[in-house]
Protein backbone atom coordinates (compact mmCIF):
# COMPACT_ATOMS: atom_id res chain seq x y z
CA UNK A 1 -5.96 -13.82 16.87
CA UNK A 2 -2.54 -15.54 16.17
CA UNK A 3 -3.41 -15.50 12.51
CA UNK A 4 -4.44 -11.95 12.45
CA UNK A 5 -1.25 -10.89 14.25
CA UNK A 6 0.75 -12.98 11.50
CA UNK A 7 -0.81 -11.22 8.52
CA UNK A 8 -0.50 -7.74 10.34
CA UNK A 9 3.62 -8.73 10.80
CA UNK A 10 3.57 -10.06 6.79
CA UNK A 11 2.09 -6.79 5.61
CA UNK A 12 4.62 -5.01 7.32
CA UNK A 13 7.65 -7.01 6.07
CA UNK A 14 5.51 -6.54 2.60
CA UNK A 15 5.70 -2.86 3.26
CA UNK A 16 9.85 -3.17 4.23
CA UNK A 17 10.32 -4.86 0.88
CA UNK A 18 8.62 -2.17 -1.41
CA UNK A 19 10.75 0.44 0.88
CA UNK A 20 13.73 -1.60 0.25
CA UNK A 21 13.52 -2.17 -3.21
CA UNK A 22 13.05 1.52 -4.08
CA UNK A 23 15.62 2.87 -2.33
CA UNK A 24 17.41 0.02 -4.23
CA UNK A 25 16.32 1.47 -7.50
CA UNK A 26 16.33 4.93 -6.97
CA UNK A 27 19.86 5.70 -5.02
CA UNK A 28 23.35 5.55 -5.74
CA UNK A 29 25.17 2.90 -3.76
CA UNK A 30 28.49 1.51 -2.95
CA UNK A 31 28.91 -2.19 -2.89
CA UNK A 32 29.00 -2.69 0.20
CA UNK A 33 25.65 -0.41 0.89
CA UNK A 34 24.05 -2.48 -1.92
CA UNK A 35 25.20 -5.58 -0.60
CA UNK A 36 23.66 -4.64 3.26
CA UNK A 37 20.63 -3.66 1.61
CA UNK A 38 19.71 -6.78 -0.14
CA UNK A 39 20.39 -8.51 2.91
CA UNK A 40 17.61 -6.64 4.24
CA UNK A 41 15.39 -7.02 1.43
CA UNK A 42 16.00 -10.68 1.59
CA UNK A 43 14.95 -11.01 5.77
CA UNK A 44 12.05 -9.13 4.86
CA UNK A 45 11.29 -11.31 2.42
CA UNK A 46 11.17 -13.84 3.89
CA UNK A 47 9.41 -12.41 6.46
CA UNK A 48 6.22 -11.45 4.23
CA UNK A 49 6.30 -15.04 3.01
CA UNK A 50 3.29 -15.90 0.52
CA UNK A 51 1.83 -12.10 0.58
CA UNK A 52 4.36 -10.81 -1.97
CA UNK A 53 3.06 -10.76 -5.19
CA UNK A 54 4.73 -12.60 -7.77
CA UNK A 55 6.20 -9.58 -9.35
CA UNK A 56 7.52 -8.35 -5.85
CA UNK A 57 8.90 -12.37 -5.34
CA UNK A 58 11.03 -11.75 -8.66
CA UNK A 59 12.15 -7.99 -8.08
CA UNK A 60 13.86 -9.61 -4.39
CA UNK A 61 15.27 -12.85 -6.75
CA UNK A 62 16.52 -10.23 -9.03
CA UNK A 63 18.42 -8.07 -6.73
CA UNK A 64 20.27 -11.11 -4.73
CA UNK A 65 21.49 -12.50 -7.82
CA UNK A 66 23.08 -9.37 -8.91
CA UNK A 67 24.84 -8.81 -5.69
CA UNK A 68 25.76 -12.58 -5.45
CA UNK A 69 27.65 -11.72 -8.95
CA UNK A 70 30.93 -10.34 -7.90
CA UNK A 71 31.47 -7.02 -9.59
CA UNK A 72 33.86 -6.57 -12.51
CA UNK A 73 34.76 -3.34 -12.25
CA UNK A 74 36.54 -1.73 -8.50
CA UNK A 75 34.08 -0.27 -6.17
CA UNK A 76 33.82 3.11 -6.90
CA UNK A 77 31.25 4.36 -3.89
CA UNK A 78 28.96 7.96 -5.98
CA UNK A 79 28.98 10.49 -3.95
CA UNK A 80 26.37 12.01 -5.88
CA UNK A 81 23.66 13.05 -3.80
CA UNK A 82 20.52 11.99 -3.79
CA UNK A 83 17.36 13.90 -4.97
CA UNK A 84 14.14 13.75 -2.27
CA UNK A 85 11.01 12.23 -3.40
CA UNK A 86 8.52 14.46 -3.92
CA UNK A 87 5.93 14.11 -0.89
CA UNK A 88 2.18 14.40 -1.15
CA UNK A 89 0.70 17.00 0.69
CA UNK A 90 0.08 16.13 4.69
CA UNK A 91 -3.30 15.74 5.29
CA UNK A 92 -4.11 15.45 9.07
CA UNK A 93 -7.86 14.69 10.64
CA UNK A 94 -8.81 14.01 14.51
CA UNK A 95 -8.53 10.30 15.70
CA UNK A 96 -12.59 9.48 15.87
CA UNK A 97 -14.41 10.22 12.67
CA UNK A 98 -16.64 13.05 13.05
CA UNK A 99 -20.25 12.62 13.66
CA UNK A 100 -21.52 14.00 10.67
CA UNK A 101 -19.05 11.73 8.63
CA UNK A 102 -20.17 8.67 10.19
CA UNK A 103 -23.38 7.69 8.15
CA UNK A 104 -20.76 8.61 5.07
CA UNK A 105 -18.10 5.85 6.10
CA UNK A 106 -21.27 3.39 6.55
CA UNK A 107 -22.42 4.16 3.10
CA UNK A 108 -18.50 3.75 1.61
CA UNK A 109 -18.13 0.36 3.45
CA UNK A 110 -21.45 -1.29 1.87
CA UNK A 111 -20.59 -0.15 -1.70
CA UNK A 112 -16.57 -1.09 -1.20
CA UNK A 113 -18.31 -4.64 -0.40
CA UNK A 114 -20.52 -4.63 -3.29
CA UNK A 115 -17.65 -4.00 -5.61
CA UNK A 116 -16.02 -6.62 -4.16
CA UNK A 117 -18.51 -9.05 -4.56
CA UNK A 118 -18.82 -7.51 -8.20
CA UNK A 119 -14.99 -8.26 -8.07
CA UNK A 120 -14.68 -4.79 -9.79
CA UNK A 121 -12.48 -1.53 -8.58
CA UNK A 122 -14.42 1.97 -8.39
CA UNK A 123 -13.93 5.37 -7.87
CA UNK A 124 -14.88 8.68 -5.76
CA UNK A 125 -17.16 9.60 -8.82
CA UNK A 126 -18.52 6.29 -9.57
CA UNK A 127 -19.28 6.43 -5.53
CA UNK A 128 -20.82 9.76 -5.46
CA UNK A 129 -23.23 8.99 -8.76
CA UNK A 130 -23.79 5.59 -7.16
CA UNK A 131 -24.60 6.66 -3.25
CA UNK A 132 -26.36 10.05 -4.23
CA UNK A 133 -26.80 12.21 -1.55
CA UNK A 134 -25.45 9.72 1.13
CA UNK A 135 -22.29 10.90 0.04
CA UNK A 136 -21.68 14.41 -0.09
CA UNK A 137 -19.36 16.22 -1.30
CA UNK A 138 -15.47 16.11 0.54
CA UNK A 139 -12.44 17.45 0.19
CA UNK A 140 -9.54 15.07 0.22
CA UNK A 141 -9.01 15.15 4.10
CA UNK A 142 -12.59 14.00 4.54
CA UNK A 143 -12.23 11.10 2.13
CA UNK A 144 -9.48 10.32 4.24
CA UNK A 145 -11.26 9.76 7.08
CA UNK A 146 -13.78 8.26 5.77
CA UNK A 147 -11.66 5.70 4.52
CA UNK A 148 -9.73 5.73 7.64
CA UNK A 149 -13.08 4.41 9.22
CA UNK A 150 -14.09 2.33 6.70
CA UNK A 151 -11.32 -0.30 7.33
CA UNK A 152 -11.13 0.46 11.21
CA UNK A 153 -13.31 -2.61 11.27
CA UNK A 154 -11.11 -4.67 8.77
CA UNK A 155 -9.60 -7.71 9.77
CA UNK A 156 -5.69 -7.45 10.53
CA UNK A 157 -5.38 -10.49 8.36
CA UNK A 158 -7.61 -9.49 5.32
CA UNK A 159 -6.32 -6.73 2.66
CA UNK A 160 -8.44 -3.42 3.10
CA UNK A 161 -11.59 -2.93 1.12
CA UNK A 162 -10.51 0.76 0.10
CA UNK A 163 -7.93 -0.81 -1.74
CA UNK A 164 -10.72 -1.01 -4.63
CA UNK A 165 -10.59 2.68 -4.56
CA UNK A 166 -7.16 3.16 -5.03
CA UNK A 167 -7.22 0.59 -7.57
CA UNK A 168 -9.57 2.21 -9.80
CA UNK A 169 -8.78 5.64 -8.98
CA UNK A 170 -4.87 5.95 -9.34
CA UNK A 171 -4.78 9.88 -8.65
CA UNK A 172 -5.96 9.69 -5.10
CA UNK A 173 -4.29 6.51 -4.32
CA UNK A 174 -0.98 8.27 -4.98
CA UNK A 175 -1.72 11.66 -3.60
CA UNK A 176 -3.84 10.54 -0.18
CA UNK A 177 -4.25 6.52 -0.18
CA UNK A 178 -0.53 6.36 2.01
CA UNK A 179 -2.37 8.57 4.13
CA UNK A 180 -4.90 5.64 4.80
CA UNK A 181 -2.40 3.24 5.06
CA UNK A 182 -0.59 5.05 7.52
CA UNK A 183 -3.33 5.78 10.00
CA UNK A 184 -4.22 2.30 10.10
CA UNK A 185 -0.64 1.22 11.17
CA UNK A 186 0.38 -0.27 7.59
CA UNK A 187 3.56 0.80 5.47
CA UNK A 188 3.16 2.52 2.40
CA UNK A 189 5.74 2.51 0.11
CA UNK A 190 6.96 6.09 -1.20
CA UNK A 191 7.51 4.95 -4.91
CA UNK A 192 4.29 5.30 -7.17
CA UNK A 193 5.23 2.06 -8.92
CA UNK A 194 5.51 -0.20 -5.63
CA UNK A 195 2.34 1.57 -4.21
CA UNK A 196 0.70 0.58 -7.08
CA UNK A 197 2.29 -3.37 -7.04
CA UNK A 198 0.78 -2.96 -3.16
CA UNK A 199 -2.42 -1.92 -4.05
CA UNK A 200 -3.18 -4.20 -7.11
CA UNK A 201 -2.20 -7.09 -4.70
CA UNK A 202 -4.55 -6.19 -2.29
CA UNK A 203 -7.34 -4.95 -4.44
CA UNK A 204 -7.22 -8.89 -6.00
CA UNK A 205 -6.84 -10.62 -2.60
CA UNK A 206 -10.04 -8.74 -1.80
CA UNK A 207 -12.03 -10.12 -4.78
CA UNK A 208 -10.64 -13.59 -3.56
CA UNK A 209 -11.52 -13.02 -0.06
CA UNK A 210 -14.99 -11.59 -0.50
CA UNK A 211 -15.91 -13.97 -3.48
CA UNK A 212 -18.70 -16.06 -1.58
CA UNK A 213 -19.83 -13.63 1.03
């Protein structure tokens, strides 16, 4: 349990440092906002430990060397403001799965584990042409759920088996897949690019962790 409760704090520092590192990239900051930020993005760090990828290890060495350079030019704070990421539409489903969903989310689950054992990503197509009618057609609110249930049963300290999906299917992993992760209690990073650092992490710690089962 005390290792399950360590990767479930790791994937949330994890999640902190994609946050972090977008804002980072995406806002206009003084030097002294900058300087507080990487601070934080360091903690966190630290914090995830060995679950960073090594691209997310050398973004967070990147940004504390440049603020541990001091600045040649006067801090000039931009007051420009900053434009909102566009968010994905809000897709909202009840807490249980619904009955007639449930044979659906068992179907998902054992072909998410044969692709893992395959050590291969998928998709909603290659699941529908694969499953036949055990999975029906759903909108995006259904595959949601779906997926929502599919992990419900996940280990806190393994990577979630829909992260195949979102791997091989970047469209729904950027429109609905932070919908997953946030019904399951895990940050999702708002940037595209981090989301997709996350979920090529995962996706490979899943081929790792499902290798000889």
């Amino acid at each position: 349990m005390t290792q399950a409760l360590g990767r479930k704090a790791r994937n949330k520092a994890r999640g902190r440092v994609q946050s972090i590192t977008g804002r980072l990239r995406r806002e206009a900051l003084s030097t002294e906002q900058l300087q507080e930020l990487v601070e934080e993005l360091v903690v966190a760090a630290k914090e995830a430990g060995d679950i960073l990828s090594p691209a997310e290890q050398n973004k967070v060495k990147e940004w504390a060397e440049k603020v541990a350079v001091p600045a040649e030019e006067p801090d000039a704070p931009k007051t420009t403001p900053t434009q909102p990421q566009p968010q994905p539409d809000i897709i909202t489903g009840p807490a249980t799965l619904p009955a007639h969903l449930v044979p659906t989310a068992a179907a998902v689950r054992g072909a998410l584990k044969k692709a893992a054992r395959e050590r291969t990503s998928t998709s909603w197509s290659r699941l529908e042409h694969q499953l036949g009618s055990a999975l029906p057609s759903l909108n995006n609110s259904e595959r949601v759920q779906v997926l929502v249930q599919v992990d419900r049963s996940t280990a806190d300290d393994e990577p979630l088996l829909s992260s195949l999906l979102a791997a091989g299917d970047p469209h729904f992993a950027y429109q609905h897949y932070r919908h997953v992760l946030t019904a399951l209690g895990l940050d999702a990073p708002d940037d595209d690019e981090d989301l997709r650092d996350v979920v090529e992490a995962d996706a490979a710690q899943v081929f790792t962790d499902w290798r000889s089962r």
